[in-house]
N, C-alpha and C. Protein backbone atom coordinates (compact mmCIF):
# COMPACT_ATOMS: atom_id res chain seq x y z
N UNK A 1 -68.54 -136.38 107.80
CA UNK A 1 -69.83 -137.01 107.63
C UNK A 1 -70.46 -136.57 106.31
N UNK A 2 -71.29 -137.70 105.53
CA UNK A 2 -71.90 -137.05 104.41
C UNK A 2 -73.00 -136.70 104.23
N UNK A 3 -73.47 -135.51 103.96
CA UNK A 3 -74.81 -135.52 103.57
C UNK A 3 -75.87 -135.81 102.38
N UNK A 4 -77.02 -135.62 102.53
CA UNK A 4 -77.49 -135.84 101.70
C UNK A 4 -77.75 -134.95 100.24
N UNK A 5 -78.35 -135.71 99.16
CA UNK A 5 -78.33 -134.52 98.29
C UNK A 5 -79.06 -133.72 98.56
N UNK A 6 -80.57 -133.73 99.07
CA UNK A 6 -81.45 -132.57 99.32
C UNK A 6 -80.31 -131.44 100.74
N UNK A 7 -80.25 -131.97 101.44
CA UNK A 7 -79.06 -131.45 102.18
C UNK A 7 -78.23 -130.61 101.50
N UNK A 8 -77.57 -131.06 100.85
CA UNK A 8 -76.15 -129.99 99.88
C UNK A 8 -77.08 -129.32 99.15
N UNK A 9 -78.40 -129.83 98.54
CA UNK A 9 -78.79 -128.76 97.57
C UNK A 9 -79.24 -127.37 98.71
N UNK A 10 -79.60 -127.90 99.20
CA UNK A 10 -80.30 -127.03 100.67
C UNK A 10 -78.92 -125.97 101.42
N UNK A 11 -77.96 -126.53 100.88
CA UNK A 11 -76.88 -125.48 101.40
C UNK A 11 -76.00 -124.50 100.62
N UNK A 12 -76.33 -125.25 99.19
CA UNK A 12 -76.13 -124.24 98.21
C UNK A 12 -76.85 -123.39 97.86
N UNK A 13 -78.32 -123.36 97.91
CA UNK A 13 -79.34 -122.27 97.67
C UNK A 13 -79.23 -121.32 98.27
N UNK A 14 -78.72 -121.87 99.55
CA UNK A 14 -78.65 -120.81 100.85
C UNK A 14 -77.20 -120.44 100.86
N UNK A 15 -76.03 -120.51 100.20
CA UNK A 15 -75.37 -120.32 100.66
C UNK A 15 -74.22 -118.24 100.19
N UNK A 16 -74.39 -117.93 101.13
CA UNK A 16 -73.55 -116.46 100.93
C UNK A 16 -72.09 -116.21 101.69
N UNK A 17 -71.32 -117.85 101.13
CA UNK A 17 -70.26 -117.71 101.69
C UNK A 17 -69.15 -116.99 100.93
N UNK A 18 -69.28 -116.25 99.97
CA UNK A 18 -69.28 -114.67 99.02
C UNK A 18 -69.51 -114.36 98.16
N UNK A 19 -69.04 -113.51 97.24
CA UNK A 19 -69.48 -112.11 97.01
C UNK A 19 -70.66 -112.47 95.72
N UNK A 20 -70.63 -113.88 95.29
CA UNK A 20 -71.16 -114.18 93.86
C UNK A 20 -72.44 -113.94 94.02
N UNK A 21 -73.13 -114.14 95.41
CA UNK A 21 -74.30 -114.48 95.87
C UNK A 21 -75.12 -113.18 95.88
N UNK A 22 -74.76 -112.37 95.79
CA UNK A 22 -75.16 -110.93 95.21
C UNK A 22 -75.89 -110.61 94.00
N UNK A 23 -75.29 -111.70 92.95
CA UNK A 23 -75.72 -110.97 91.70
C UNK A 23 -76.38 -112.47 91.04
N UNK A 24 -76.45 -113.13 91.79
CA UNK A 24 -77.45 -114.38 91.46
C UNK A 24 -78.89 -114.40 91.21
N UNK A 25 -79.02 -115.03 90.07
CA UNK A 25 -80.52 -115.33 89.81
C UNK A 25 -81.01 -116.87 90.39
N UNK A 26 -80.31 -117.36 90.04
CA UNK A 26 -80.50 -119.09 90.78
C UNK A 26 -78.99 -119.39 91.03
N UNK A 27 -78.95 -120.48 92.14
CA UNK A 27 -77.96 -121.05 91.93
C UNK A 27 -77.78 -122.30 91.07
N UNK A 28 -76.64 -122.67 90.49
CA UNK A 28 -76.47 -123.71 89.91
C UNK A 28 -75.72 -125.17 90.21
N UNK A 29 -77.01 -126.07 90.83
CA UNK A 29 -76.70 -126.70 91.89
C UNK A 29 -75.76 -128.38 90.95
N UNK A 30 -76.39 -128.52 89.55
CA UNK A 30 -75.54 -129.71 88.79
C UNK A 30 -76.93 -130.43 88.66
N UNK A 31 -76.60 -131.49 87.42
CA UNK A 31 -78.45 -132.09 86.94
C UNK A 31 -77.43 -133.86 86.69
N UNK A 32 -78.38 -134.72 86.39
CA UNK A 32 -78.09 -135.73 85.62
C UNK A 32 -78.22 -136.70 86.79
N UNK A 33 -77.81 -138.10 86.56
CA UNK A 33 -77.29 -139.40 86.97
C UNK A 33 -76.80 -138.99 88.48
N UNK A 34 -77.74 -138.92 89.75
CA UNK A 34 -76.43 -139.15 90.69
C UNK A 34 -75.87 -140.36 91.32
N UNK A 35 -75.57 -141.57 90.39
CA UNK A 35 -74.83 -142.48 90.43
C UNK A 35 -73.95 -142.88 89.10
N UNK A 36 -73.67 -141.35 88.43
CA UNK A 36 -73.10 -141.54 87.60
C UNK A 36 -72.03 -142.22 87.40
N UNK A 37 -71.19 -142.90 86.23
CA UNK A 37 -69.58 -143.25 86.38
C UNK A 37 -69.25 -142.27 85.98
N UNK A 38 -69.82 -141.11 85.22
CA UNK A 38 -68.78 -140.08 84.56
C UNK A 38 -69.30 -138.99 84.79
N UNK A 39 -68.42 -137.69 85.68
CA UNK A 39 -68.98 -136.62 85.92
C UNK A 39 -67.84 -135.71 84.70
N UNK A 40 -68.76 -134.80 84.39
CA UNK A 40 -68.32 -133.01 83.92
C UNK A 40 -68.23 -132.46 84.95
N UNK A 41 -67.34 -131.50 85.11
CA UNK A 41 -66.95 -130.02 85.58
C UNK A 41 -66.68 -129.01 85.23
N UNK A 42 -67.76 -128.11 84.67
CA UNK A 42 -67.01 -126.82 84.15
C UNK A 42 -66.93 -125.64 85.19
N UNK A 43 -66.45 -124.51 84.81
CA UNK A 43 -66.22 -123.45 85.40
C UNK A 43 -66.87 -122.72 86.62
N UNK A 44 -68.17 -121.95 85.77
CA UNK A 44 -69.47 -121.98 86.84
C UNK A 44 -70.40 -121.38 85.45
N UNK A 45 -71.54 -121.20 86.14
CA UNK A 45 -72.80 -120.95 85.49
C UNK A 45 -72.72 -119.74 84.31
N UNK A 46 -73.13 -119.45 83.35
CA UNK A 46 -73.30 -118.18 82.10
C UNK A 46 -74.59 -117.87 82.55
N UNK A 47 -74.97 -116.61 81.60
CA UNK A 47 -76.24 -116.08 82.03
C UNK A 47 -77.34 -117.00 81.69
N UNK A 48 -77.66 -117.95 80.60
CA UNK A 48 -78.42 -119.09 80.77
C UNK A 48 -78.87 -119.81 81.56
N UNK A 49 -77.55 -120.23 82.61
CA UNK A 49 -77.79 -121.76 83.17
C UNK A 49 -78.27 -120.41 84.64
N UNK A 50 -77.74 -118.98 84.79
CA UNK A 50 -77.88 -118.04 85.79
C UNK A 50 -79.44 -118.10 85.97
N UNK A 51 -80.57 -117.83 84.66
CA UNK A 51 -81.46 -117.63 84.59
C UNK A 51 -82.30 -119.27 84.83
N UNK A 52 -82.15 -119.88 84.62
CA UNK A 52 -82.53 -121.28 84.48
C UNK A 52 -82.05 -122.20 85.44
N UNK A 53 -81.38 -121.89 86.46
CA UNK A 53 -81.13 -122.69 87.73
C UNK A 53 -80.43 -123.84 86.97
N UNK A 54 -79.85 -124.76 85.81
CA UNK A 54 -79.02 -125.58 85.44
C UNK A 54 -78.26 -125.51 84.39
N UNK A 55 -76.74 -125.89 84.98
CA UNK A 55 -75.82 -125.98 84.23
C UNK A 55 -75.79 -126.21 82.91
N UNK A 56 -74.91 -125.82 82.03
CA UNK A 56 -74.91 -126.05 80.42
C UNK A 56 -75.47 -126.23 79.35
N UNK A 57 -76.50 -124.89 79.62
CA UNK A 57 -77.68 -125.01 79.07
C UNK A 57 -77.57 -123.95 77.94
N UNK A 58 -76.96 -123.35 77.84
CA UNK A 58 -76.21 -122.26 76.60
C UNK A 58 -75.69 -122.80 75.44
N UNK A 59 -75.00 -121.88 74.58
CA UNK A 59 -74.42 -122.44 73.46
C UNK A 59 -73.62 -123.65 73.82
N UNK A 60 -72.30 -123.42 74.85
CA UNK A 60 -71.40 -124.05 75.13
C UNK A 60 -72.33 -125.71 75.63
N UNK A 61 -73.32 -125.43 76.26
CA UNK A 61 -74.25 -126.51 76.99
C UNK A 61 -75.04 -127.53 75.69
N UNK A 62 -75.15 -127.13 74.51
CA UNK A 62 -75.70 -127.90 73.29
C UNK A 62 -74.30 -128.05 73.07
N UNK A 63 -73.30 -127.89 73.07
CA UNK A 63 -72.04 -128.50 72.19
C UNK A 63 -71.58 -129.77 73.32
N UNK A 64 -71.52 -129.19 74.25
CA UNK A 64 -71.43 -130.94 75.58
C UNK A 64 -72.52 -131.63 75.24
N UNK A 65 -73.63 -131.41 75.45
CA UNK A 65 -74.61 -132.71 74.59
C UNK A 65 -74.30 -133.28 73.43
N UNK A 66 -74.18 -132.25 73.16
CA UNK A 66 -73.34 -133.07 71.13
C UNK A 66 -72.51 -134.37 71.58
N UNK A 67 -71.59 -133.71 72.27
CA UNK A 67 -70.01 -134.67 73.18
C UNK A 67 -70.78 -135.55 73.86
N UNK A 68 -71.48 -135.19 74.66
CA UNK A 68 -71.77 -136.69 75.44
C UNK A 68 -72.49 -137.73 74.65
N UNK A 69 -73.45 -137.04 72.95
CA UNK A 69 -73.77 -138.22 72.57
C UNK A 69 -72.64 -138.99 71.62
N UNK A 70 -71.86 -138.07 71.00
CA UNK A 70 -70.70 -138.54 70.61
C UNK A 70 -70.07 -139.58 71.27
N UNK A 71 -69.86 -139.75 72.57
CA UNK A 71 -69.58 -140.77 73.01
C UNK A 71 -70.63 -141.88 73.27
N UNK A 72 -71.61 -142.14 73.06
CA UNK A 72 -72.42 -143.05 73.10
C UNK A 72 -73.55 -143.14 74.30
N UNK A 73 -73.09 -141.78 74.88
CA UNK A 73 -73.91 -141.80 76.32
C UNK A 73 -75.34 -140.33 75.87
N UNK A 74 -76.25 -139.97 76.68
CA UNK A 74 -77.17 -138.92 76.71
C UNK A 74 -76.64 -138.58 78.19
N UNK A 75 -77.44 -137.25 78.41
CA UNK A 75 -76.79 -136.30 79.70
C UNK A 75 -77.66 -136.75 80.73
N UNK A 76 -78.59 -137.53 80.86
CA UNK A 76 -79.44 -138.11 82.11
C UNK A 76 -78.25 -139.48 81.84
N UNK A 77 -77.45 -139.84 81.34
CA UNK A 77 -76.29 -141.05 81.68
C UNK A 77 -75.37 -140.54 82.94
N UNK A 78 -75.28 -138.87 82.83
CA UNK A 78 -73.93 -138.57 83.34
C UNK A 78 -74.17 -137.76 84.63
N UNK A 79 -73.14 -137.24 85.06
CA UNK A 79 -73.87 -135.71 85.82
C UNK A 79 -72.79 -134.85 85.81
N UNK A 80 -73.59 -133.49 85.35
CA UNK A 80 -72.69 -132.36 85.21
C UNK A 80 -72.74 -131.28 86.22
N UNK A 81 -72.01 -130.53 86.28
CA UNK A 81 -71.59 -129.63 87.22
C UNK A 81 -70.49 -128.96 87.44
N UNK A 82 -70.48 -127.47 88.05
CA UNK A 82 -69.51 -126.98 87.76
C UNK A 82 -68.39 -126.27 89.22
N UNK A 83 -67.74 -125.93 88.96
CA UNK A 83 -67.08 -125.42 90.39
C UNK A 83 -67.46 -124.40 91.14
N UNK A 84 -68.11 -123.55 90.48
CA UNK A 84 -68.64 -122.69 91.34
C UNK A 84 -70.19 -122.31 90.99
N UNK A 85 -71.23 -122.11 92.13
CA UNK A 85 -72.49 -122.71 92.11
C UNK A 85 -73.39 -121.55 91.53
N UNK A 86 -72.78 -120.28 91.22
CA UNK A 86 -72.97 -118.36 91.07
C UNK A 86 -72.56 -118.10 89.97
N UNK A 87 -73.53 -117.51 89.30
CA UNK A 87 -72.34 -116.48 88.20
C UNK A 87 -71.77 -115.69 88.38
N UNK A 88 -70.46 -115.89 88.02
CA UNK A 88 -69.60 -114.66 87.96
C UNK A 88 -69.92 -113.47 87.12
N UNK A 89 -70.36 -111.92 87.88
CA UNK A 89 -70.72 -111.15 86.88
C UNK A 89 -69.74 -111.11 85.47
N UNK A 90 -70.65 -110.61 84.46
CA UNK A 90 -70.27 -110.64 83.39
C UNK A 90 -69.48 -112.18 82.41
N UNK A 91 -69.63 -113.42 83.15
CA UNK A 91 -68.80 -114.48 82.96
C UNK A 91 -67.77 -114.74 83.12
N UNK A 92 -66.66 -113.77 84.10
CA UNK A 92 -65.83 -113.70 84.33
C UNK A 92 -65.52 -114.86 84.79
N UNK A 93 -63.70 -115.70 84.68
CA UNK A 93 -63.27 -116.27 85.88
C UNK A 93 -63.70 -116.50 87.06
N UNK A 94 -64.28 -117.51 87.73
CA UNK A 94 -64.39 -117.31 89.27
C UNK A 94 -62.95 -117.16 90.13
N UNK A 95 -62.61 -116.26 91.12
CA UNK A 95 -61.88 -115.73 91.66
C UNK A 95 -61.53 -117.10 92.16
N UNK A 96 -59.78 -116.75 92.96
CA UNK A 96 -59.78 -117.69 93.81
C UNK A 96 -59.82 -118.13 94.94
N UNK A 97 -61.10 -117.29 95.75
CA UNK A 97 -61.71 -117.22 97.36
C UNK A 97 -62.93 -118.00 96.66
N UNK A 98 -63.58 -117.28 95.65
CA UNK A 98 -64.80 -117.60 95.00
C UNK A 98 -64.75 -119.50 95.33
N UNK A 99 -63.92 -119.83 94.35
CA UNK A 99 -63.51 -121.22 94.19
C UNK A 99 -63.49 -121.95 95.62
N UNK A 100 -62.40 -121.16 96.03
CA UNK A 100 -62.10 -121.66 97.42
C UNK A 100 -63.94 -122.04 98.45
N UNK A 101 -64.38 -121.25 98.12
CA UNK A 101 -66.06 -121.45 98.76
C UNK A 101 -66.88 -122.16 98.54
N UNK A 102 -66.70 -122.94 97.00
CA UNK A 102 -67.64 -123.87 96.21
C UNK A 102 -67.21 -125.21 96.65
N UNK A 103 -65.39 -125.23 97.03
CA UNK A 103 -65.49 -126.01 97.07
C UNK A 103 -65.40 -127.08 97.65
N UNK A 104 -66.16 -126.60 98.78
CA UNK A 104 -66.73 -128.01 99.81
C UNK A 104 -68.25 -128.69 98.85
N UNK A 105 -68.61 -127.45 98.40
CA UNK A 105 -70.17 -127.79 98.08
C UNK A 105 -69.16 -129.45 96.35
N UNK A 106 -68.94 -129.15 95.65
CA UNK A 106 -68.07 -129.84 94.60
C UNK A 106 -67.53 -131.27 95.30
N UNK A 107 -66.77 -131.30 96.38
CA UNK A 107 -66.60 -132.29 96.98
C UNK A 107 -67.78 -132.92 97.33
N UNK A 108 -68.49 -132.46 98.11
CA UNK A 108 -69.40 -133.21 98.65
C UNK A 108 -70.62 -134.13 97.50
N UNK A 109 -70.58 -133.11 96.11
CA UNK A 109 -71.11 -133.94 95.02
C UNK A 109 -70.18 -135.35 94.85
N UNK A 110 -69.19 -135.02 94.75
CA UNK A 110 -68.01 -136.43 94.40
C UNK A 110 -68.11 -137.73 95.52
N UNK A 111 -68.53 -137.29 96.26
CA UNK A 111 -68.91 -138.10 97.93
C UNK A 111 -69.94 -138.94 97.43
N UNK A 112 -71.31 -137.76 96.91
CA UNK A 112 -72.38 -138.90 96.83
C UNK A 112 -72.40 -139.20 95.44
N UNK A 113 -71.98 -138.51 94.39
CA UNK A 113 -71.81 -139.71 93.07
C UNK A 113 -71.50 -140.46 93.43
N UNK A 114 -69.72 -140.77 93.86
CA UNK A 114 -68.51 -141.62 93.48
C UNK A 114 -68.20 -141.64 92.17
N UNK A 115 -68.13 -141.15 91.44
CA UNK A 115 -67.82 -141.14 89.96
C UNK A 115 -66.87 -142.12 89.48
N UNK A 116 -66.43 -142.58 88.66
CA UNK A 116 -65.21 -143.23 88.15
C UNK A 116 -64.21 -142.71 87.51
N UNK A 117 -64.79 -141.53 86.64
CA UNK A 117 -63.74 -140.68 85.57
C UNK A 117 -64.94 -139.01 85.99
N UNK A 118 -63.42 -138.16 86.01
CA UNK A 118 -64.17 -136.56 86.10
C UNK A 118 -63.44 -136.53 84.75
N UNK A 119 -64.54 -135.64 83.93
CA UNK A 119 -63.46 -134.70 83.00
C UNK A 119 -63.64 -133.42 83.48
N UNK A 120 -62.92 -132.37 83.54
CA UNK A 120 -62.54 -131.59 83.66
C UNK A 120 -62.53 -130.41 82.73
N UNK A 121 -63.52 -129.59 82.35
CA UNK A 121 -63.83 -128.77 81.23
C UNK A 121 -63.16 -127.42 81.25
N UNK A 122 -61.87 -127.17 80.92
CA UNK A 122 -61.06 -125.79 80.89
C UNK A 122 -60.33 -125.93 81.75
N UNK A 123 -59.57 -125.07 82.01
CA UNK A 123 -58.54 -124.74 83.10
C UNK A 123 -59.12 -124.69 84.43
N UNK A 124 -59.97 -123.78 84.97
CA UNK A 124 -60.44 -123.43 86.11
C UNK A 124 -61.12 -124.93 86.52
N UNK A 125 -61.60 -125.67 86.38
CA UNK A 125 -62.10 -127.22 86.55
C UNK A 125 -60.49 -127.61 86.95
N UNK A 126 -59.93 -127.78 86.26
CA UNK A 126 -58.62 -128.42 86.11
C UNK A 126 -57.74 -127.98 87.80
N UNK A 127 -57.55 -126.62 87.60
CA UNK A 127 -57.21 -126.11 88.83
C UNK A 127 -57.57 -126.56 89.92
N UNK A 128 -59.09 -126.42 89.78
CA UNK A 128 -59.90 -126.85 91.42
C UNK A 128 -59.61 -128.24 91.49
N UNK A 129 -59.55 -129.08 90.74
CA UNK A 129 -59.73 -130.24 90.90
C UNK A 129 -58.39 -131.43 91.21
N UNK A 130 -57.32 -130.28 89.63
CA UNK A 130 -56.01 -131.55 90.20
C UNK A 130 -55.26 -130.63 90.56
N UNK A 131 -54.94 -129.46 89.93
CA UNK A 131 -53.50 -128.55 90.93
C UNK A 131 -54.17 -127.38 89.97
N UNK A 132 -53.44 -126.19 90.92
CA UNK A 132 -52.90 -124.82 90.47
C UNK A 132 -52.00 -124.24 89.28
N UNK A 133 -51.34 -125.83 89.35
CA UNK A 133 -50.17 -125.40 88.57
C UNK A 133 -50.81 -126.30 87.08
N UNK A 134 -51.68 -126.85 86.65
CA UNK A 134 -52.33 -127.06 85.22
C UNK A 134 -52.49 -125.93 84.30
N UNK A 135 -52.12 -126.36 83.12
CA UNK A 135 -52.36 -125.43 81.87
C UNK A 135 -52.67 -126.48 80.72
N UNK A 136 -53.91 -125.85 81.00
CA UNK A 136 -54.89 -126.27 79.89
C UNK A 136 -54.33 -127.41 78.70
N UNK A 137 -53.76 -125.91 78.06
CA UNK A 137 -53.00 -126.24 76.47
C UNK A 137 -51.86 -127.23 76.97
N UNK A 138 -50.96 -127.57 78.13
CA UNK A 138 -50.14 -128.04 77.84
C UNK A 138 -50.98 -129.72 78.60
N UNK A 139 -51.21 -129.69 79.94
CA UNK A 139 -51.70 -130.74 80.69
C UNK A 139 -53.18 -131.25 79.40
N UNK A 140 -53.90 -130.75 79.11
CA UNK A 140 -55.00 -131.59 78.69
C UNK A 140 -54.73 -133.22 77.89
N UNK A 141 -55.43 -133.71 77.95
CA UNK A 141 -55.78 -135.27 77.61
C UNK A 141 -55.10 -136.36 78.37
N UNK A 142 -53.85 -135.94 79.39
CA UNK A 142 -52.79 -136.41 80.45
C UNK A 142 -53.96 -136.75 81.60
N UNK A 143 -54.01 -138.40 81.96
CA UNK A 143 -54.90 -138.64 83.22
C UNK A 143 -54.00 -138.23 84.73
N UNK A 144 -55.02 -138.26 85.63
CA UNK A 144 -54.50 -137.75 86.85
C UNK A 144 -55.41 -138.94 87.92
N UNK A 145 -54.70 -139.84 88.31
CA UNK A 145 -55.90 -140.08 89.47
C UNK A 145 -55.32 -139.78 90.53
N UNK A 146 -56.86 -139.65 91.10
CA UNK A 146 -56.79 -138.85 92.51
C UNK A 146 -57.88 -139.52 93.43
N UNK A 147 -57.22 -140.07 94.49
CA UNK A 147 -57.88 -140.82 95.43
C UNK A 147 -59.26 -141.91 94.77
N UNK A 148 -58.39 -143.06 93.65
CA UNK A 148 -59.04 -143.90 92.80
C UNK A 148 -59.65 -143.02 92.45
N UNK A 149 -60.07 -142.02 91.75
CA UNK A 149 -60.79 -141.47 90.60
C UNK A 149 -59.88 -140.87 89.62
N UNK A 150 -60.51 -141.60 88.22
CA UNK A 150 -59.35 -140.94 87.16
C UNK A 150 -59.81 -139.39 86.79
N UNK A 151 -59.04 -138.74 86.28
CA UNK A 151 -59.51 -137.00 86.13
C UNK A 151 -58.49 -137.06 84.35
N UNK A 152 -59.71 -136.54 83.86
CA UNK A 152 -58.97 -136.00 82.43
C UNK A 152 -59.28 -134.43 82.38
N UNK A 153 -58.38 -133.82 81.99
CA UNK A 153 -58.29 -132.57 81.81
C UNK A 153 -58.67 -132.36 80.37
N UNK A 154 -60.05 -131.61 79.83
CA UNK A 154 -59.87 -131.51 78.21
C UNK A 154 -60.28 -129.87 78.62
N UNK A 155 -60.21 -129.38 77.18
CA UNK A 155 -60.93 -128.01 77.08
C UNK A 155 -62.77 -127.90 77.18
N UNK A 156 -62.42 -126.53 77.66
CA UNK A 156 -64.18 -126.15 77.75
C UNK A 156 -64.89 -125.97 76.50
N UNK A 157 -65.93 -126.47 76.79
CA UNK A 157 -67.28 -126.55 74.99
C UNK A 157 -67.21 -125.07 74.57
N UNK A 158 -66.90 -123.78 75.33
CA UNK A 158 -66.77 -122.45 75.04
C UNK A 158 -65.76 -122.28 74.45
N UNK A 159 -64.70 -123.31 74.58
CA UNK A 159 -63.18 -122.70 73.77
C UNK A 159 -63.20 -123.36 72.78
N UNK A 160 -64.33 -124.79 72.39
CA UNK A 160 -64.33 -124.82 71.25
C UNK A 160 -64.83 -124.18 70.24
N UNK A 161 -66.31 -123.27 70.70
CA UNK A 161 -66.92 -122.24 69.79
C UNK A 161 -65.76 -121.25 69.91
N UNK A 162 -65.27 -120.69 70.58
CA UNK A 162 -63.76 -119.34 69.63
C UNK A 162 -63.20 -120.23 69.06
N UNK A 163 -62.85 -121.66 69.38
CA UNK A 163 -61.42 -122.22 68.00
C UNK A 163 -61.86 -123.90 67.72
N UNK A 164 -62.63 -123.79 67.30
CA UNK A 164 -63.21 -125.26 66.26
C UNK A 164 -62.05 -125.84 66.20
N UNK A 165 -60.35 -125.75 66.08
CA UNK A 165 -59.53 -126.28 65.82
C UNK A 165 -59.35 -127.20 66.57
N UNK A 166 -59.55 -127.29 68.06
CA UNK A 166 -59.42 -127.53 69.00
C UNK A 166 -60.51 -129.17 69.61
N UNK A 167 -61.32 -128.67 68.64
CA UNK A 167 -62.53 -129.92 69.11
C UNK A 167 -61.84 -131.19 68.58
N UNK A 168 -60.82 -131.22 67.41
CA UNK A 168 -59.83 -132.64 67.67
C UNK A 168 -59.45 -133.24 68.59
N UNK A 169 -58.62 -132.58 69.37
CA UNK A 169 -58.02 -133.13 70.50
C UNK A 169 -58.69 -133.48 71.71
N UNK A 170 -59.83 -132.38 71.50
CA UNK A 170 -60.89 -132.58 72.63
C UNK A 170 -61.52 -133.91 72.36
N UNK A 171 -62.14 -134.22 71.22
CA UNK A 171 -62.70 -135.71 71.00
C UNK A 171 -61.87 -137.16 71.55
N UNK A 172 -60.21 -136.59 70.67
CA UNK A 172 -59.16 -137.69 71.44
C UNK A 172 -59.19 -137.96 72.62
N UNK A 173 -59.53 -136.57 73.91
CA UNK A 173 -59.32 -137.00 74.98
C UNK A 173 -60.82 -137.58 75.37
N UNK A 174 -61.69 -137.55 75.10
CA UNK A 174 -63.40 -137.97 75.16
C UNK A 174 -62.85 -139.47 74.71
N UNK A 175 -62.68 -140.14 73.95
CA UNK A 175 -62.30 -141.22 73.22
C UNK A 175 -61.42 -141.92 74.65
N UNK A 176 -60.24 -141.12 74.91
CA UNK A 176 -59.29 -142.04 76.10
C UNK A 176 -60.77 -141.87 77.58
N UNK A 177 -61.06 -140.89 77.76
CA UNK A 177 -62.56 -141.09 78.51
C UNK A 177 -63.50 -142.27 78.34
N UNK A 178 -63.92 -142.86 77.35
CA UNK A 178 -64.83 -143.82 77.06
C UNK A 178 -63.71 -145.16 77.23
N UNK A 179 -62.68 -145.21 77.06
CA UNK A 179 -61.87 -146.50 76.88
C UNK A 179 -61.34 -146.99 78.56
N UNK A 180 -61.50 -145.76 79.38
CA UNK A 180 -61.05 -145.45 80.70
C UNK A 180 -62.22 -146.03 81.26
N UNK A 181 -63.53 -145.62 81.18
CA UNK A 181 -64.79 -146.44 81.56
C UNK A 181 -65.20 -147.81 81.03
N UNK A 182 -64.57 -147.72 79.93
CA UNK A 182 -64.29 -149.31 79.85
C UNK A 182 -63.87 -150.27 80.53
N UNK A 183 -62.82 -149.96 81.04
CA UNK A 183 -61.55 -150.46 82.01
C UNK A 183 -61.61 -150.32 83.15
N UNK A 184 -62.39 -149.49 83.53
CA UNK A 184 -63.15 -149.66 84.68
C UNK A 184 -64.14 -150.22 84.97
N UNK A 185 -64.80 -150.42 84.20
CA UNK A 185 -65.80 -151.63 84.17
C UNK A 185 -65.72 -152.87 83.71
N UNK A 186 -64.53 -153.50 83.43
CA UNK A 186 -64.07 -154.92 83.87
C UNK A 186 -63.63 -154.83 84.77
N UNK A 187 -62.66 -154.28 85.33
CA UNK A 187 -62.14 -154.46 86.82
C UNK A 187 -63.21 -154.85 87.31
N UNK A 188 -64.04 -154.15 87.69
CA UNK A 188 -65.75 -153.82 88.83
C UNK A 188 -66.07 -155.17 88.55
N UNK A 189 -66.08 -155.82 87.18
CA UNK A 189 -66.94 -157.09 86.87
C UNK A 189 -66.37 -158.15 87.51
N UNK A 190 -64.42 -158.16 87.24
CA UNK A 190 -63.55 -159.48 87.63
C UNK A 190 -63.99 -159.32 88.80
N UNK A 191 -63.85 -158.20 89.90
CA UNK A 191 -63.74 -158.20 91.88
C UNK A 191 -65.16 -158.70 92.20
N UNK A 192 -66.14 -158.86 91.27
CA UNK A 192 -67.77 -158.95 91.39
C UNK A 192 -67.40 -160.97 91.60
């Protein structure tokens, strides 16, 4: 059964299904469009979005705005969010029980979007979302759909501040992203 959003938000605030919930300042429940066609997923929250109750609001969080206007969209177009709803002390990895806990709360966002295209920001997105067995560097810009939703795997806005080199390929796969919502939006128009 699905619930609602005040509902899920209402179960993530509350929720101490482990250990993250300890060292939380807010949780980070996801902002934007919830009838978006295009969701983000990154990792989980930095001490920014920790202090400020929303996602990608840090350095890494002005370089995805950059990206989302790069593609022609603003971040009230989209909705972002990440896999796990806690900061991990120190920014660490979220574990993989951690993960394992978020992610009913992650599904249940995908329920009431319906999204059309996830991208997938780093590895740990990638993991939760299409397999275990993804690597970054080798799987990124390769689509995956999964139960009619397409999933692109690119790198996180954080791995482009350590290696600027990298924001190439990341744009390429943003680019097959916008051409993918394209194409999904004739289909939607011809079945209309």
């Amino acid at each position: 059964m699905q619930v609602s959003w005040q509902t899920l938000q209402e179960q993530v605030s509350q929720c101490i299904s482990c250990p993250l919930c300890a060292h939380r300042t807010h949780t980070v429940f996801g902002e934007g469009n919830p009838h978006a066609s295009l969701l983000f997923v990154g990792e989980g929250p930095g001490a920014d979005e920790d202090r400020m109750g929303r996602p990608f609001v840090g350095r890494a969080g002005q370089l995805l705005d950059k990206m989302i206007q790069a593609m022609g969209l603003q971040r009230e177009d989209v909705y972002i969010a990440n896999v796990v709803k806690c900061r991990p002390p120190g920014n660490r990895t979220p574990l993989p029980e951690e993960t394992r806990a978020c992610l009913p709360y992650l599904r249940g966002q995908f329920a009431l979007i319906r999204p059309k295209v996830i991208v997938c920001l780093g590895a740990t997105a990638a993991r939760a979302i299409i397999s275990e067995d993804i690597r970054i560097t080798r799987d990124r810009g390769n689509w995956v759909n999964k139960k009619g939703i397409w999933i692109m795997p690119t790198y996180h806005p954080a791995a482009l501040l350590r290696d600027p080199t990298k924001k190439r390929e990341t744009w390429q796969d943003l680019q097959e992203v916008m051409k993918k919502l394209e194409e999904t939006d004739v289909q939607n128009a011809a079945s209309e």
